[in-house]
Structures are given as C-alpha cells and as structure tokens.
PDB file of N, CA and C in Angstrom:
ATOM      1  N   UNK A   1     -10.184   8.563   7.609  1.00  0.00           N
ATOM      2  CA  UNK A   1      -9.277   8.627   6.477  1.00  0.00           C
ATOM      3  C   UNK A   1     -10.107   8.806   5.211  1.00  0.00           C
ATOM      4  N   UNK A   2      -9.895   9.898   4.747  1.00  0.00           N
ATOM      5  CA  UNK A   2     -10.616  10.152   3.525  1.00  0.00           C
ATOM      6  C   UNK A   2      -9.795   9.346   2.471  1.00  0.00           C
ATOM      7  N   UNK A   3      -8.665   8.636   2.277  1.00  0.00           N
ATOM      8  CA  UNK A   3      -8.164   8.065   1.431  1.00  0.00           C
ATOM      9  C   UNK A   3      -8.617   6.947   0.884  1.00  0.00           C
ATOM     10  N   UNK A   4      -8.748   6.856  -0.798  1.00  0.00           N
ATOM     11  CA  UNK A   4      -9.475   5.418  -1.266  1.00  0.00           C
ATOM     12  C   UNK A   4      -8.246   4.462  -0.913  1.00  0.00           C
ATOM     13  N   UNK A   5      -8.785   3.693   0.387  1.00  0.00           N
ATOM     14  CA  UNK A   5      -8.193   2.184   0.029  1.00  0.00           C
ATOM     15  C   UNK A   5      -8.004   1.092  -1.151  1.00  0.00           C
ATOM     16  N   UNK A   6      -7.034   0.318  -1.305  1.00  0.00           N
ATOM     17  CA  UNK A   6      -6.729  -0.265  -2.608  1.00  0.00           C
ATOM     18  C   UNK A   6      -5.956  -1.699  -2.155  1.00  0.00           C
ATOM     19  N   UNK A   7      -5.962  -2.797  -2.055  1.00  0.00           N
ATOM     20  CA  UNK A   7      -5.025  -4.089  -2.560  1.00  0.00           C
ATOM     21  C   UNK A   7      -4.246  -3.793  -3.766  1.00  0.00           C
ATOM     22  N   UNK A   8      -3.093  -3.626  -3.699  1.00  0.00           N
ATOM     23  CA  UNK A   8      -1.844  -3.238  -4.805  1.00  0.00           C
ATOM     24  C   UNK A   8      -1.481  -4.453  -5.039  1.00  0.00           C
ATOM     25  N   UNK A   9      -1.593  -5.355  -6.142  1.00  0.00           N
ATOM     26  CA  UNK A   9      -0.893  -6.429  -6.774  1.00  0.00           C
ATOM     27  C   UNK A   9       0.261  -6.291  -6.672  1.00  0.00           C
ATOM     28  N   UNK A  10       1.955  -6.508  -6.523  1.00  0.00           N
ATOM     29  CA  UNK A  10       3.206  -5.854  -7.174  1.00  0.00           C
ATOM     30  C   UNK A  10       3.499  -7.050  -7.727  1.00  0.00           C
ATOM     31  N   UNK A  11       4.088  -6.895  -9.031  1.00  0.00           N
ATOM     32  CA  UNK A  11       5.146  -7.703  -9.622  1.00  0.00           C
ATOM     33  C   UNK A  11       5.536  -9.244  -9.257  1.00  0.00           C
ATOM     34  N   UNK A  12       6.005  -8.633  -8.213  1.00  0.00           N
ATOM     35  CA  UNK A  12       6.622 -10.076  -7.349  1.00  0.00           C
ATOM     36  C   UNK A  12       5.689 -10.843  -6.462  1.00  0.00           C
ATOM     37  N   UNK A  13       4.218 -10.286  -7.448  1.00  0.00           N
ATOM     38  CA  UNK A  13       2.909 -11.110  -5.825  1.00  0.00           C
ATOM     39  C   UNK A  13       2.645 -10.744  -4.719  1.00  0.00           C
ATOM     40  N   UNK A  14       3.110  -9.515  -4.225  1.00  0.00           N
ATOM     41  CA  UNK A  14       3.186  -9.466  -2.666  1.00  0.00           C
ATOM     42  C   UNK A  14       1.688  -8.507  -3.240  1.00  0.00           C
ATOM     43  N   UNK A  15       1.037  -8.391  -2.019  1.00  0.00           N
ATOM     44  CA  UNK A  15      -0.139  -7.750  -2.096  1.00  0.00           C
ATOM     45  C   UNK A  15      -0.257  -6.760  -0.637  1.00  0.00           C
ATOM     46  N   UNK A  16      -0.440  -5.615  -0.848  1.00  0.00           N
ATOM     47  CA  UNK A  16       0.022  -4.398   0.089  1.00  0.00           C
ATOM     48  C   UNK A  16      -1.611  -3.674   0.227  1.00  0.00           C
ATOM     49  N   UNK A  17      -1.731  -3.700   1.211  1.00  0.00           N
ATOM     50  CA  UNK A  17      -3.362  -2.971   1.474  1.00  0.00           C
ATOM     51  C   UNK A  17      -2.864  -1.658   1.841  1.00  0.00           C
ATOM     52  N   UNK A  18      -3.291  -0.189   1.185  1.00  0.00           N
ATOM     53  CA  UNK A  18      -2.997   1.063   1.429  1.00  0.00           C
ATOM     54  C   UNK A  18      -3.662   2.057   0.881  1.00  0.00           C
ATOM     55  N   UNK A  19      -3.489   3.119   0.771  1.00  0.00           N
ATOM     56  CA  UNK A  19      -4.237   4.184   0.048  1.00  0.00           C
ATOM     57  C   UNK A  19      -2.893   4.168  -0.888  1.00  0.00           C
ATOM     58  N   UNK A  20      -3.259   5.012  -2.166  1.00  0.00           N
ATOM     59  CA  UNK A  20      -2.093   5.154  -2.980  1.00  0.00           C
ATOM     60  C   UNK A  20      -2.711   6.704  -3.761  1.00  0.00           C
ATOM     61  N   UNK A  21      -1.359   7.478  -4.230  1.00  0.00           N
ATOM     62  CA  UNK A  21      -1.306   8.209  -4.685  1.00  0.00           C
ATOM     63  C   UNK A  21      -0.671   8.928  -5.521  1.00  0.00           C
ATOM     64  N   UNK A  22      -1.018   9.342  -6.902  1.00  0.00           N
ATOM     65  CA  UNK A  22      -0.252   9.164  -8.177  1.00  0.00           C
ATOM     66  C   UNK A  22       0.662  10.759  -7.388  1.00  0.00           C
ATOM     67  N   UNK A  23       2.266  10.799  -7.813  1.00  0.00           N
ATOM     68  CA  UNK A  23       2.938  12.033  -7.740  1.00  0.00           C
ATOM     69  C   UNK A  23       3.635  12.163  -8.580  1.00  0.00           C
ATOM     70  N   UNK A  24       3.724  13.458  -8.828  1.00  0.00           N
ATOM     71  CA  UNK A  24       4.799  13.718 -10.063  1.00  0.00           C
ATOM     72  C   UNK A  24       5.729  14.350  -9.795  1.00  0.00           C
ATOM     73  N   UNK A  25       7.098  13.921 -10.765  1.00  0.00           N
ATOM     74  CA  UNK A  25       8.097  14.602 -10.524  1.00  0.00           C
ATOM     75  C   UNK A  25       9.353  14.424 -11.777  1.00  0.00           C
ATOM     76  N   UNK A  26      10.530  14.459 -11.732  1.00  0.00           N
ATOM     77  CA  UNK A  26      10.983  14.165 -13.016  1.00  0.00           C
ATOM     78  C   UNK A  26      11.100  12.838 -13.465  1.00  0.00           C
ATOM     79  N   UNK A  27      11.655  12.340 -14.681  1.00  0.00           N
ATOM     80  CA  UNK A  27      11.457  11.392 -15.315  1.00  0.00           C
ATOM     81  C   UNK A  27      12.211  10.539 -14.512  1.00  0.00           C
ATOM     82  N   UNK A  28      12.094   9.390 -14.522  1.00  0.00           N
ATOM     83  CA  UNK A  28      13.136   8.449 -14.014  1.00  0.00           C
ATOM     84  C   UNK A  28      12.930   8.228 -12.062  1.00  0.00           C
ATOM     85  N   UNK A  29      11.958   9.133 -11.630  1.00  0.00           N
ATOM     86  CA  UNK A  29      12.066   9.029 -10.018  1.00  0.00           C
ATOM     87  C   UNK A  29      10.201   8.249 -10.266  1.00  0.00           C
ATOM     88  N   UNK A  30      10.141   7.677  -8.474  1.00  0.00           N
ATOM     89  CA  UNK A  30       8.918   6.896  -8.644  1.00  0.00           C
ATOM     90  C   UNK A  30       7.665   7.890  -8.716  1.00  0.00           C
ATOM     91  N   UNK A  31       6.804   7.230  -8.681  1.00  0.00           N
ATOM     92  CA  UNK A  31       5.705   8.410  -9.372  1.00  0.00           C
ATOM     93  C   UNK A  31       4.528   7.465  -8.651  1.00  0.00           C
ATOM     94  N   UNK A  32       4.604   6.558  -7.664  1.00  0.00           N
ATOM     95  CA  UNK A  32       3.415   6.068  -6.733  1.00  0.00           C
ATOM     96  C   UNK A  32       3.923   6.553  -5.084  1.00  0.00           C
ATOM     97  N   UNK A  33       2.621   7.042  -4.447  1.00  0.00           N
ATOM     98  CA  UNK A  33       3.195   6.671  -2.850  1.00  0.00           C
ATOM     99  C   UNK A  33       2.042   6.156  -2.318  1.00  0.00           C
ATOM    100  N   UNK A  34       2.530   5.258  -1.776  1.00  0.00           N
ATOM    101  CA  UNK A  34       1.784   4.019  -0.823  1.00  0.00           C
ATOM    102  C   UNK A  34       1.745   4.756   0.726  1.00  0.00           C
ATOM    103  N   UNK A  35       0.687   4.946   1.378  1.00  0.00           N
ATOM    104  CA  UNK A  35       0.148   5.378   2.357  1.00  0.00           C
ATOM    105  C   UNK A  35      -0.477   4.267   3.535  1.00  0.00           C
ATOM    106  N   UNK A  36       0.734   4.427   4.696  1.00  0.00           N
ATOM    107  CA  UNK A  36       0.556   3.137   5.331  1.00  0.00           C
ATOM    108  C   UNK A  36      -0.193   1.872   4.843  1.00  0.00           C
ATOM    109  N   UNK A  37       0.867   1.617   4.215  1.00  0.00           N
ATOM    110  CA  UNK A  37       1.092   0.076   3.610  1.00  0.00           C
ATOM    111  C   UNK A  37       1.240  -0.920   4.836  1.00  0.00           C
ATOM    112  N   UNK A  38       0.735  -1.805   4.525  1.00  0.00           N
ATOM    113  CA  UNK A  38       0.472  -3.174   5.165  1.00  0.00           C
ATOM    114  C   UNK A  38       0.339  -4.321   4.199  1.00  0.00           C
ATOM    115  N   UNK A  39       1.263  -5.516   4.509  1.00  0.00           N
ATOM    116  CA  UNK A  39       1.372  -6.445   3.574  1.00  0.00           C
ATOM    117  C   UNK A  39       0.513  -7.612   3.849  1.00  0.00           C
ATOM    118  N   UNK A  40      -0.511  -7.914   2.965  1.00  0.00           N
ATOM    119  CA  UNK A  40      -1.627  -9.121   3.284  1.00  0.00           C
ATOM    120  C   UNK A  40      -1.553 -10.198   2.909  1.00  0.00           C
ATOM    121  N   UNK A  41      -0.730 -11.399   3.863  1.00  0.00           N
ATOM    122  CA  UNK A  41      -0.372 -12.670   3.524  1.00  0.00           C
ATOM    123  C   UNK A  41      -0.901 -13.164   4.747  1.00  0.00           C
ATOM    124  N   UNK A  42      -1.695 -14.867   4.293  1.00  0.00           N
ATOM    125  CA  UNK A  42      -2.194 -15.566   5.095  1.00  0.00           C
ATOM    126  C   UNK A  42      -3.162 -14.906   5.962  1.00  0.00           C
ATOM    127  N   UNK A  43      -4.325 -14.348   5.403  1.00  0.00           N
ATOM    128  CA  UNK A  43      -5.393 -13.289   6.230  1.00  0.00           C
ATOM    129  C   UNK A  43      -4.749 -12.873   7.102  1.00  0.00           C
ATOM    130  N   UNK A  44      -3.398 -11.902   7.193  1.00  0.00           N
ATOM    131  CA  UNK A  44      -3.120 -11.094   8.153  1.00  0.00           C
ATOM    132  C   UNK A  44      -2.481 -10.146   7.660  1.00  0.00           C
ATOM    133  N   UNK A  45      -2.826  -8.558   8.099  1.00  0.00           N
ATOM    134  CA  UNK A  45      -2.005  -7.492   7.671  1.00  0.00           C
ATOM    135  C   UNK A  45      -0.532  -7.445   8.696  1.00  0.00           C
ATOM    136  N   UNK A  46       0.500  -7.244   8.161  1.00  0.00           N
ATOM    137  CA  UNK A  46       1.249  -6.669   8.746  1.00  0.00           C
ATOM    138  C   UNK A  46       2.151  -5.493   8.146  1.00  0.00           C
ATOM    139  N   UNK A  47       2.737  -4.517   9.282  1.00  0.00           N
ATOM    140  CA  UNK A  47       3.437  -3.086   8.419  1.00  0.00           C
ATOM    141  C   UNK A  47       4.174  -3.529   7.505  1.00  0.00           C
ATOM    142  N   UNK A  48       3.890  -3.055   6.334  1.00  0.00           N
ATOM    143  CA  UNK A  48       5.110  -3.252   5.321  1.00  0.00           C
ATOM    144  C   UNK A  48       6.169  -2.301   5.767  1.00  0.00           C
ATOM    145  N   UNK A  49       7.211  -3.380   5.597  1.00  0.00           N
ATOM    146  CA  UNK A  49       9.028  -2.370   5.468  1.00  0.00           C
ATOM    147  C   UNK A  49       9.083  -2.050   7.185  1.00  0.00           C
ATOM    148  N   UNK A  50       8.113  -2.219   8.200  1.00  0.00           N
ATOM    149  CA  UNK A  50       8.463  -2.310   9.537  1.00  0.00           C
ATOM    150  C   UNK A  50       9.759  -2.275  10.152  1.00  0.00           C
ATOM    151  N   UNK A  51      10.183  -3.293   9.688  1.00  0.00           N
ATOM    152  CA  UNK A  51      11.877  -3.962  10.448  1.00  0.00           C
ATOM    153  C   UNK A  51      12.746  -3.278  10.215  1.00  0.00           C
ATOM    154  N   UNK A  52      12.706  -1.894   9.015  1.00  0.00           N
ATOM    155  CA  UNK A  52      13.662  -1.321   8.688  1.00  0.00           C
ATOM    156  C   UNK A  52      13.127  -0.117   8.396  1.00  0.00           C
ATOM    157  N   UNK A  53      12.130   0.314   8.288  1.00  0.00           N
ATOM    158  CA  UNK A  53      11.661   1.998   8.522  1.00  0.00           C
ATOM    159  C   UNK A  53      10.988   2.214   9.399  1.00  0.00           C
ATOM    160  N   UNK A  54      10.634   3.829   9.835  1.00  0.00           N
ATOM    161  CA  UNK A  54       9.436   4.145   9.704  1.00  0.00           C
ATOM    162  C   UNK A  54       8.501   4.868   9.414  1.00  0.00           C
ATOM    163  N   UNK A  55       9.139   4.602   8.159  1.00  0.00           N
ATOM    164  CA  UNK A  55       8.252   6.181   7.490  1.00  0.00           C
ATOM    165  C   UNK A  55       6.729   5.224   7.219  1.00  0.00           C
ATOM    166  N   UNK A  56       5.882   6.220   6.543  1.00  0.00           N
ATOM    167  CA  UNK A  56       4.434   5.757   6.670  1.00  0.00           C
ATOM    168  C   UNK A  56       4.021   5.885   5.381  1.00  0.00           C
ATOM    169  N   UNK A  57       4.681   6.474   4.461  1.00  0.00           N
ATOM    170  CA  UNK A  57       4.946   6.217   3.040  1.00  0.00           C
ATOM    171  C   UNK A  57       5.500   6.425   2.093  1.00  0.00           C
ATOM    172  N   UNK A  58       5.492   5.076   1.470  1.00  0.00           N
ATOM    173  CA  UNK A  58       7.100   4.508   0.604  1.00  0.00           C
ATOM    174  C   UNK A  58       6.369   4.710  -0.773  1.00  0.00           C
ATOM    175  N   UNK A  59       7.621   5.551  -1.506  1.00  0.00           N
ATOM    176  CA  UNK A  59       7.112   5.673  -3.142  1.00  0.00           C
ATOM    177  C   UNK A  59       7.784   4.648  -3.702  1.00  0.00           C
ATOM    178  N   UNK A  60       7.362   4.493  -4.638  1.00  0.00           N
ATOM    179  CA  UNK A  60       7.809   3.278  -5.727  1.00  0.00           C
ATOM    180  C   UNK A  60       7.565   3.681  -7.449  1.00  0.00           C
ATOM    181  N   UNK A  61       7.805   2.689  -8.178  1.00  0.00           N
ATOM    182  CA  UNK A  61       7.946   3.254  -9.233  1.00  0.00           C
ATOM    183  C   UNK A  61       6.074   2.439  -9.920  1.00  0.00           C
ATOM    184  N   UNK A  62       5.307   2.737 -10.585  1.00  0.00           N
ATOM    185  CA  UNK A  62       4.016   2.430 -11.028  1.00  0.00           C
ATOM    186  C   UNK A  62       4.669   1.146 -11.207  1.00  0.00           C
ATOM    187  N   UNK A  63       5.121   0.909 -12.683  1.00  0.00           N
ATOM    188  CA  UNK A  63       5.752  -0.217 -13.213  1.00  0.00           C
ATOM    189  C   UNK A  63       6.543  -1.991 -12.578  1.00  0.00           C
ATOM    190  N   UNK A  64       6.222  -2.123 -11.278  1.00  0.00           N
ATOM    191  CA  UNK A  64       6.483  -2.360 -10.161  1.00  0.00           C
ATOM    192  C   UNK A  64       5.167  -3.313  -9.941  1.00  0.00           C
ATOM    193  N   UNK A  65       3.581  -2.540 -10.194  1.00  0.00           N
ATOM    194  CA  UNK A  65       2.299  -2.794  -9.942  1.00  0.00           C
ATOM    195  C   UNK A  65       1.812  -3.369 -10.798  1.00  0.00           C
ATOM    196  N   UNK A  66       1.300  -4.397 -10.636  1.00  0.00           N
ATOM    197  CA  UNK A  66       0.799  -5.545 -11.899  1.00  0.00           C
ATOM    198  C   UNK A  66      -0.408  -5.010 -12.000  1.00  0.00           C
ATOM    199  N   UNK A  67      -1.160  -4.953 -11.188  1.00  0.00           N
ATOM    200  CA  UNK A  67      -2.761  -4.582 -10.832  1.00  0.00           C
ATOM    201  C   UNK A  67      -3.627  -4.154  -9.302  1.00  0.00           C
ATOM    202  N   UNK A  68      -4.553  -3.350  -9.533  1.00  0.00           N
ATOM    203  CA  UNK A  68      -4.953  -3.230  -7.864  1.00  0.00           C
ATOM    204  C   UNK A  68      -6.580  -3.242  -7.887  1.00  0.00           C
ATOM    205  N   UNK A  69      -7.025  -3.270  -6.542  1.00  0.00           N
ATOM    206  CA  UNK A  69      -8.436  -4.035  -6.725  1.00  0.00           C
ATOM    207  C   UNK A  69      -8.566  -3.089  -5.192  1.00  0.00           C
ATOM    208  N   UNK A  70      -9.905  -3.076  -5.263  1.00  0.00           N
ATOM    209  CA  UNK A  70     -10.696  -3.177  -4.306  1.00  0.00           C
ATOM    210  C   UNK A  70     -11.008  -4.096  -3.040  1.00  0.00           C
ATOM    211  N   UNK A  71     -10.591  -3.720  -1.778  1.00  0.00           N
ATOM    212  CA  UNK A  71     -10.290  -5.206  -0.846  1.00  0.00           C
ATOM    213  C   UNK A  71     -11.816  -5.248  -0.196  1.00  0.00           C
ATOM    214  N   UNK A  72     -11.815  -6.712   0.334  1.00  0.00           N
ATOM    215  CA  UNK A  72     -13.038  -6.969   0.862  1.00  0.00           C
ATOM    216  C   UNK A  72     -13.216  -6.319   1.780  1.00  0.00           C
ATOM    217  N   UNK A  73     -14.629  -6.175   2.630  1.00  0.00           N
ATOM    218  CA  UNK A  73     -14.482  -4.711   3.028  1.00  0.00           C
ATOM    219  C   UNK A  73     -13.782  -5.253   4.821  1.00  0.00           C
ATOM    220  N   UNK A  74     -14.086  -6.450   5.205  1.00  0.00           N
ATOM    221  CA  UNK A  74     -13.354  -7.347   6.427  1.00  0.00           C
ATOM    222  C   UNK A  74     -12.307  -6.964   6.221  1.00  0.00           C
ATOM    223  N   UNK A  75     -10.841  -6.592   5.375  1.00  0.00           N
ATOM    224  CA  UNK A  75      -9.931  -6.672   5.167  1.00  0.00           C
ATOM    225  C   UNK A  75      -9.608  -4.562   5.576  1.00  0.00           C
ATOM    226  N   UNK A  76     -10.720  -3.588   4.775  1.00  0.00           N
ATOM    227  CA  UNK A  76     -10.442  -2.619   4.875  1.00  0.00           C
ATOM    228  C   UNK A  76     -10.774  -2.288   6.174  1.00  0.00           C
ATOM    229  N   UNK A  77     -11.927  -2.771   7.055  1.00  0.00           N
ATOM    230  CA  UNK A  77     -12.113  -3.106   8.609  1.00  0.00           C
ATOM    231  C   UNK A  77     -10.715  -2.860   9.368  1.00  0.00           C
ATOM    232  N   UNK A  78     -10.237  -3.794   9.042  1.00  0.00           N
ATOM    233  CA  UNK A  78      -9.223  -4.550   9.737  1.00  0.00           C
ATOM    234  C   UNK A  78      -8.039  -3.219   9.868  1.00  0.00           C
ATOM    235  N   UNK A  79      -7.632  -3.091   8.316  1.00  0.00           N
ATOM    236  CA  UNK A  79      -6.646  -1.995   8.046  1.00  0.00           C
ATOM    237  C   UNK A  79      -7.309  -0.485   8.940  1.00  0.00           C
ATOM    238  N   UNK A  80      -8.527  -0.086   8.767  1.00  0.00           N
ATOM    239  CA  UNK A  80      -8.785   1.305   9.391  1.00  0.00           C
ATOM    240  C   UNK A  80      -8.450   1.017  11.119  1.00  0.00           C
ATOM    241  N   UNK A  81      -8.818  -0.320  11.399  1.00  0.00           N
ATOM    242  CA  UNK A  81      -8.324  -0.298  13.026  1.00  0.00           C
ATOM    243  C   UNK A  81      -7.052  -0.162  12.950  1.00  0.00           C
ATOM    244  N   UNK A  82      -6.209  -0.719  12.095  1.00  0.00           N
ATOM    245  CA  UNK A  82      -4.376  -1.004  12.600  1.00  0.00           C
ATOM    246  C   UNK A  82      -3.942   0.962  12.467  1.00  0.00           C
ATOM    247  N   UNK A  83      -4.457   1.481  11.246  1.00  0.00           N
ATOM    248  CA  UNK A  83      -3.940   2.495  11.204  1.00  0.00           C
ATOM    249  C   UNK A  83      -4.706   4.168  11.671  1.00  0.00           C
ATOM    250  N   UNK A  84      -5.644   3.566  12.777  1.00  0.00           N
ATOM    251  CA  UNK A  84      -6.409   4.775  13.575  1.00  0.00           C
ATOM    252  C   UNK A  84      -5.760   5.650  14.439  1.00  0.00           C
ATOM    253  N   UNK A  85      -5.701   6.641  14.626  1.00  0.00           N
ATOM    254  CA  UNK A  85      -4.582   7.304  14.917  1.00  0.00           C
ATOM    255  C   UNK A  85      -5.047   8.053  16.140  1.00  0.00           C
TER     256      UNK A  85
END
C-alpha cells in the first residue's frame, strides 16, 4: 500500500487508523475519504462501519476531524496485516 497511513482524531474521540485522502467536489458534500478505516479502541483495530457496510471507503466531511497523527509503527503493523489483500 503506497498510502500514507494516519490515526484520525474525530470530534467525538473515536480514533480511526486509515489512509486518507483530500477530494474535491461541490460545496457542501464531504471532501475527506478514509481508506479502509479501522477503529482503535482498547489496543485493538476493528473495521469501522462493519455491521452495516461494506464499502472500504467512507467520505466524511474534514470538519468532523479534530486532529491526525502518525500511529506507532506496532499499530501500522497490525493495520497492513488486517488489510493485505
């Protein structure tokens, strides 16, 4: 995966390990897409939005994202096994 991995802060605390990617389009539609997202609570990834999709990536709106960081690299480990294809 040539994609830069990222820990996505959102809003509401949840913290989503994924690649992300700025898109554009008109005003008012989301303008992030999250690239197999996985949600990292209690040192464990699991699929984000699983139980009810399955698409492999969900746009959202930036504004949504408090902050994003760089994950430890045990954590990006972890994510390149779940999502090896």
């Amino acid at each position: 995966m040539d994609d830069v991995i990222r820990c996505i802060i959102l809003k509401n605390h949840l913290k989503i390990i994924c690649a992300i990617e700025q898109i554009f389009g008109d005003p008012g539609e989301s303008d992030c897409r999250l690239i197999n997202p996985y949600l990292y609570e209690n040192g464990e990834l699991v699929k984000w939005l699983d139980e009810v999709t399955e698409q492999n990536e969900i746009e959202i709106f930036s504004s949504n994202i408090l902050t994003h960081v760089e994950p430890k690299k045990e954590i990006i480990e972890k994510y390149l096994e779940l999502t090896a294809e």
